[in-house]
Protein backbone atom coordinates (compact mmCIF):
# COMPACT_ATOMS: atom_id res chain seq x y z
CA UNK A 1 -6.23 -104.20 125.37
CA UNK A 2 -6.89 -105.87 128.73
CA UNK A 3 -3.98 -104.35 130.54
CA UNK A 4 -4.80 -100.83 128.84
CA UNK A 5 -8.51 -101.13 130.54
CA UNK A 6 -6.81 -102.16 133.72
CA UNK A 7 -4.47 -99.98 133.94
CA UNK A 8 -7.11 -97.50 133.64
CA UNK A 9 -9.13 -98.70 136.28
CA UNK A 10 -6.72 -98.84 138.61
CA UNK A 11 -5.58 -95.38 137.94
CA UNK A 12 -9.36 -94.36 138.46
CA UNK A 13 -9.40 -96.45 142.14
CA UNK A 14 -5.91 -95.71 143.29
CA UNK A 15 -7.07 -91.72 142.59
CA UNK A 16 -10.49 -91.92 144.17
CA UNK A 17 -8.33 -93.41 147.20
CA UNK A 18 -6.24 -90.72 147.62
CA UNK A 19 -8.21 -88.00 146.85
CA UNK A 20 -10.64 -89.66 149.48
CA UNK A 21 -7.55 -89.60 152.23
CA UNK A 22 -6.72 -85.76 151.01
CA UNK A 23 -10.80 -84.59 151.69
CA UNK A 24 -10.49 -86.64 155.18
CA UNK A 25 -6.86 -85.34 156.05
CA UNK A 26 -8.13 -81.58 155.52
CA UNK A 27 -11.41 -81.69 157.07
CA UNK A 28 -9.85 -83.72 160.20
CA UNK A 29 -7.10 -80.61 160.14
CA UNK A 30 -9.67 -77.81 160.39
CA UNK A 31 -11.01 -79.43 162.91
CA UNK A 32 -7.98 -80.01 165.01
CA UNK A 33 -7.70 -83.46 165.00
CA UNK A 34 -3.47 -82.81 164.00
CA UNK A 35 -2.41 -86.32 165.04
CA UNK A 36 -5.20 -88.51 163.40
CA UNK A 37 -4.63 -85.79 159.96
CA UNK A 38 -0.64 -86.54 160.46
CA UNK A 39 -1.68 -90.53 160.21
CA UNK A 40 -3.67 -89.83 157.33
CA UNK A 41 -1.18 -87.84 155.61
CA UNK A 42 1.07 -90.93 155.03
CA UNK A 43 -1.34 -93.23 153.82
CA UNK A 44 -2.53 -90.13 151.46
CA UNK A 45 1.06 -89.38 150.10
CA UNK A 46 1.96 -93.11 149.67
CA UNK A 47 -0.98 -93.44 147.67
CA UNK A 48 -0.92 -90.37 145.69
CA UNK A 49 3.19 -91.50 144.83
CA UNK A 50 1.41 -94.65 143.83
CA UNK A 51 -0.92 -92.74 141.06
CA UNK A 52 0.97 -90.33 140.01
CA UNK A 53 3.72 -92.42 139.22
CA UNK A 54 1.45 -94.80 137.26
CA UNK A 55 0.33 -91.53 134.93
CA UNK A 56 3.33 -90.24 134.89
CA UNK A 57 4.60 -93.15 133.25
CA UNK A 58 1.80 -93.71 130.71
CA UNK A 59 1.09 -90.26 129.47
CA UNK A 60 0.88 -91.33 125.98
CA UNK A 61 -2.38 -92.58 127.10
CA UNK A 62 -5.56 -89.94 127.11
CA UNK A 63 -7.37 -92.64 128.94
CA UNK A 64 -5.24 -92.71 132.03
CA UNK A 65 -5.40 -89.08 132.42
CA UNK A 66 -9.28 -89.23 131.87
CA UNK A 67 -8.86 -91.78 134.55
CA UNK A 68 -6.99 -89.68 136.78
CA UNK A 69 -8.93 -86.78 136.58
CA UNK A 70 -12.21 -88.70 137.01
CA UNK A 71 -10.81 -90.22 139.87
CA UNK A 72 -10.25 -87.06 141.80
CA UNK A 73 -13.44 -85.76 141.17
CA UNK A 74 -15.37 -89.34 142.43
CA UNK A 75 -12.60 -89.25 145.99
CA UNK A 76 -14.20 -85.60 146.29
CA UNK A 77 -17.81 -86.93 146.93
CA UNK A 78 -16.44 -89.94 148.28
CA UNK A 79 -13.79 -88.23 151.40
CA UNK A 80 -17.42 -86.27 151.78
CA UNK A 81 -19.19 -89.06 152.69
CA UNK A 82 -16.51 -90.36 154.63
CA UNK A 83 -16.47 -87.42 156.95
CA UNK A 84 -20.19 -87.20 156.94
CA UNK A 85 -20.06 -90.51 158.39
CA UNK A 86 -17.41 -90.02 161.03
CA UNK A 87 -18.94 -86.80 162.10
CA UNK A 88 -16.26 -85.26 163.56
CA UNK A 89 -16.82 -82.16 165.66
CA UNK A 90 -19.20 -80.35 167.44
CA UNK A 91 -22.34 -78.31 166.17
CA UNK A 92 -24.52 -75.89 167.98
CA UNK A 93 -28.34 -75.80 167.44
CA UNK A 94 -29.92 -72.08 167.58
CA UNK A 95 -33.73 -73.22 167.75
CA UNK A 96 -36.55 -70.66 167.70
CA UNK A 97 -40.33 -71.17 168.67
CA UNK A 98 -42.78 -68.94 169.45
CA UNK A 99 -45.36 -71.61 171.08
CA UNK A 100 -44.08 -71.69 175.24
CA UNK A 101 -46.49 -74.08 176.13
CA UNK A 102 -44.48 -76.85 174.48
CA UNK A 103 -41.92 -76.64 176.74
CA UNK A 104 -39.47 -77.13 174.01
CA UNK A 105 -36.03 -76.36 176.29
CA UNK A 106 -37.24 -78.98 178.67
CA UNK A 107 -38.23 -81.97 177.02
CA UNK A 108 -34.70 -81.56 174.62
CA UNK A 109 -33.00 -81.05 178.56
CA UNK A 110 -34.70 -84.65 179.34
CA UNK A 111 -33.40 -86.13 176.23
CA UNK A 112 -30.07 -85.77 177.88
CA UNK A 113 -29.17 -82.68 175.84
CA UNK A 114 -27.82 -79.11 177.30
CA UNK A 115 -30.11 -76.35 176.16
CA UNK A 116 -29.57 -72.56 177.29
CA UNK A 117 -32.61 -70.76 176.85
CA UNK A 118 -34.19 -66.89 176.74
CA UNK A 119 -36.64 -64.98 175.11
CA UNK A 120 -36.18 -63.15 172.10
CA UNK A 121 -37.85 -60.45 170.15
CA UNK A 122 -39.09 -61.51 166.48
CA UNK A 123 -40.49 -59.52 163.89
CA UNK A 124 -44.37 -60.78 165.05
CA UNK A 125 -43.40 -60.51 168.50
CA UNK A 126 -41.93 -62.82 171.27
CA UNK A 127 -40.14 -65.86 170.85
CA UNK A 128 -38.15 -68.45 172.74
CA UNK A 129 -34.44 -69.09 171.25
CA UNK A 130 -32.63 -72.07 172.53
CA UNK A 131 -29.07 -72.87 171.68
CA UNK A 132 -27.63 -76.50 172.18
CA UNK A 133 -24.52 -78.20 171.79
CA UNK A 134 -23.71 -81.82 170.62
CA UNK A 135 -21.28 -83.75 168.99
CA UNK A 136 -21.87 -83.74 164.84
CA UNK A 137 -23.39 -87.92 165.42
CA UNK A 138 -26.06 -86.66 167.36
CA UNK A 139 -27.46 -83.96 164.77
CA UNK A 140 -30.31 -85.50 162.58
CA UNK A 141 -31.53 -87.31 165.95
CA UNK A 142 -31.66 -83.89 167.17
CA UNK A 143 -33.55 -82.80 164.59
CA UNK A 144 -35.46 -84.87 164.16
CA UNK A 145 -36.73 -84.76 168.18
CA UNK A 146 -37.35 -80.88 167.74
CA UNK A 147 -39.09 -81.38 164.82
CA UNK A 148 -41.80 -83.80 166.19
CA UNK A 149 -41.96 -81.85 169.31
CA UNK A 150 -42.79 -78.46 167.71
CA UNK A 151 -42.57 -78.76 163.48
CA UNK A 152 -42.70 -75.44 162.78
CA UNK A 153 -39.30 -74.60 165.06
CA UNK A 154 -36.57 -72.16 162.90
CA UNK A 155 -33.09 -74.63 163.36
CA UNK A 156 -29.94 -72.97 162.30
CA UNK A 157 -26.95 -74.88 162.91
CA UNK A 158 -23.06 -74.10 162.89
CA UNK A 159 -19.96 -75.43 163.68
CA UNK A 160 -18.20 -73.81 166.81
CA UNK A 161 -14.38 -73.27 166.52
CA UNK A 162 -13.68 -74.20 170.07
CA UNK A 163 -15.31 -74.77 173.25
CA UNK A 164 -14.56 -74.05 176.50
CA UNK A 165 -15.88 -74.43 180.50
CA UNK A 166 -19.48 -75.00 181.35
CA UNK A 167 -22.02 -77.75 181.84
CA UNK A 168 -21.55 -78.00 177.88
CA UNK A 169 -18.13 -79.05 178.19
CA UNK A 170 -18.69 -82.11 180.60
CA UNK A 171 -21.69 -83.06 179.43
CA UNK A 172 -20.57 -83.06 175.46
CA UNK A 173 -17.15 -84.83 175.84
CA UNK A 174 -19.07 -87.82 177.07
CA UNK A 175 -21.70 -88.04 174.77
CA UNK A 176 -25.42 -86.84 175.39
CA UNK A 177 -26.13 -88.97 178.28
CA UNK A 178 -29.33 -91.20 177.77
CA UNK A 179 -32.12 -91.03 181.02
């Protein structure tokens, strides 16, 4: 009984483990980080040998397959959170306002952030539309700054394929510089 409950477990671990490496591995691919996704890879296919081996060789036994199943689903959630936590990438911030006198471009510009700025035409009129750029580890301070500067701003964010040239360029590859 005590090795069929650990085999189980370990099934469930080993799975939630590779599954975790798989979410990372994909997520650092479509972002174009190749050579850190190549790393990954062989940690994720020695592992997932590992697992499926151990099923594989006990499939007499619902419980590991419950295990293995449950597994992947729990390293889904869990590579998630992994990523969410390395932040890879880049985002750009579309911000619109329609109060000027808050100066919004300018105090997110002191904050050490790049902001391009214009004025745009809403459905109730004039508005000011910023867009920044900044690396995914700097988004919910980012937020979080517009927000207490003007809390009614619209913030749409997306993830830009590539970048290239511009003050963006310098100033994002070394981090938002700090005045």
């Amino acid at each position: 009984m005590g090795d069929a409950v650990g085999m189980v477990l370990t099934i469930f671990i080993i799975n939630i483990l590779y599954v975790s490496l798989n979410t990372v591995r994909l997520l650092m691919t479509m972002k174009g980080y190749r050579y850190r996704a190549a790393i990954v890879s062989v940690f994720e296919i020695v592992v997932y040998i590992v697992a499926l081996g151990m099923v594989m060789s006990n499939l007499n036994d619902i419980a590991n397959i419950a295990a293995y199943a449950l597994g992947f689903g729990v390293g889904i959630i869990v590579g998630m959170k992994i990523e969410e936590r390395l932040a890879l990438g880049y985002i750009t911030v579309n911000v619109i306002t329609k109060d000027y006198n808050l100066d919004l471009a300018n105090q997110i510009r002191n904050a050490g952030y790049g902001v391009t700025s214009w004025i745009a035409s809403g459905r109730d009129g004039e508005r000011m539309m910023l867009e920044i750029l900044t690396p995914r580890k700097n988004e919910n301070k980012l937020y979080q700054r517009i927000i207490a500067i003007d809390d009614k701003a619209f913030i749409v964010s997306s993830e830009p394929k590539q970048i290239y040239g511009g003050f963006w360029v310098k100033q994002v590859r070394g981090g938002v510089k700090k005045k």
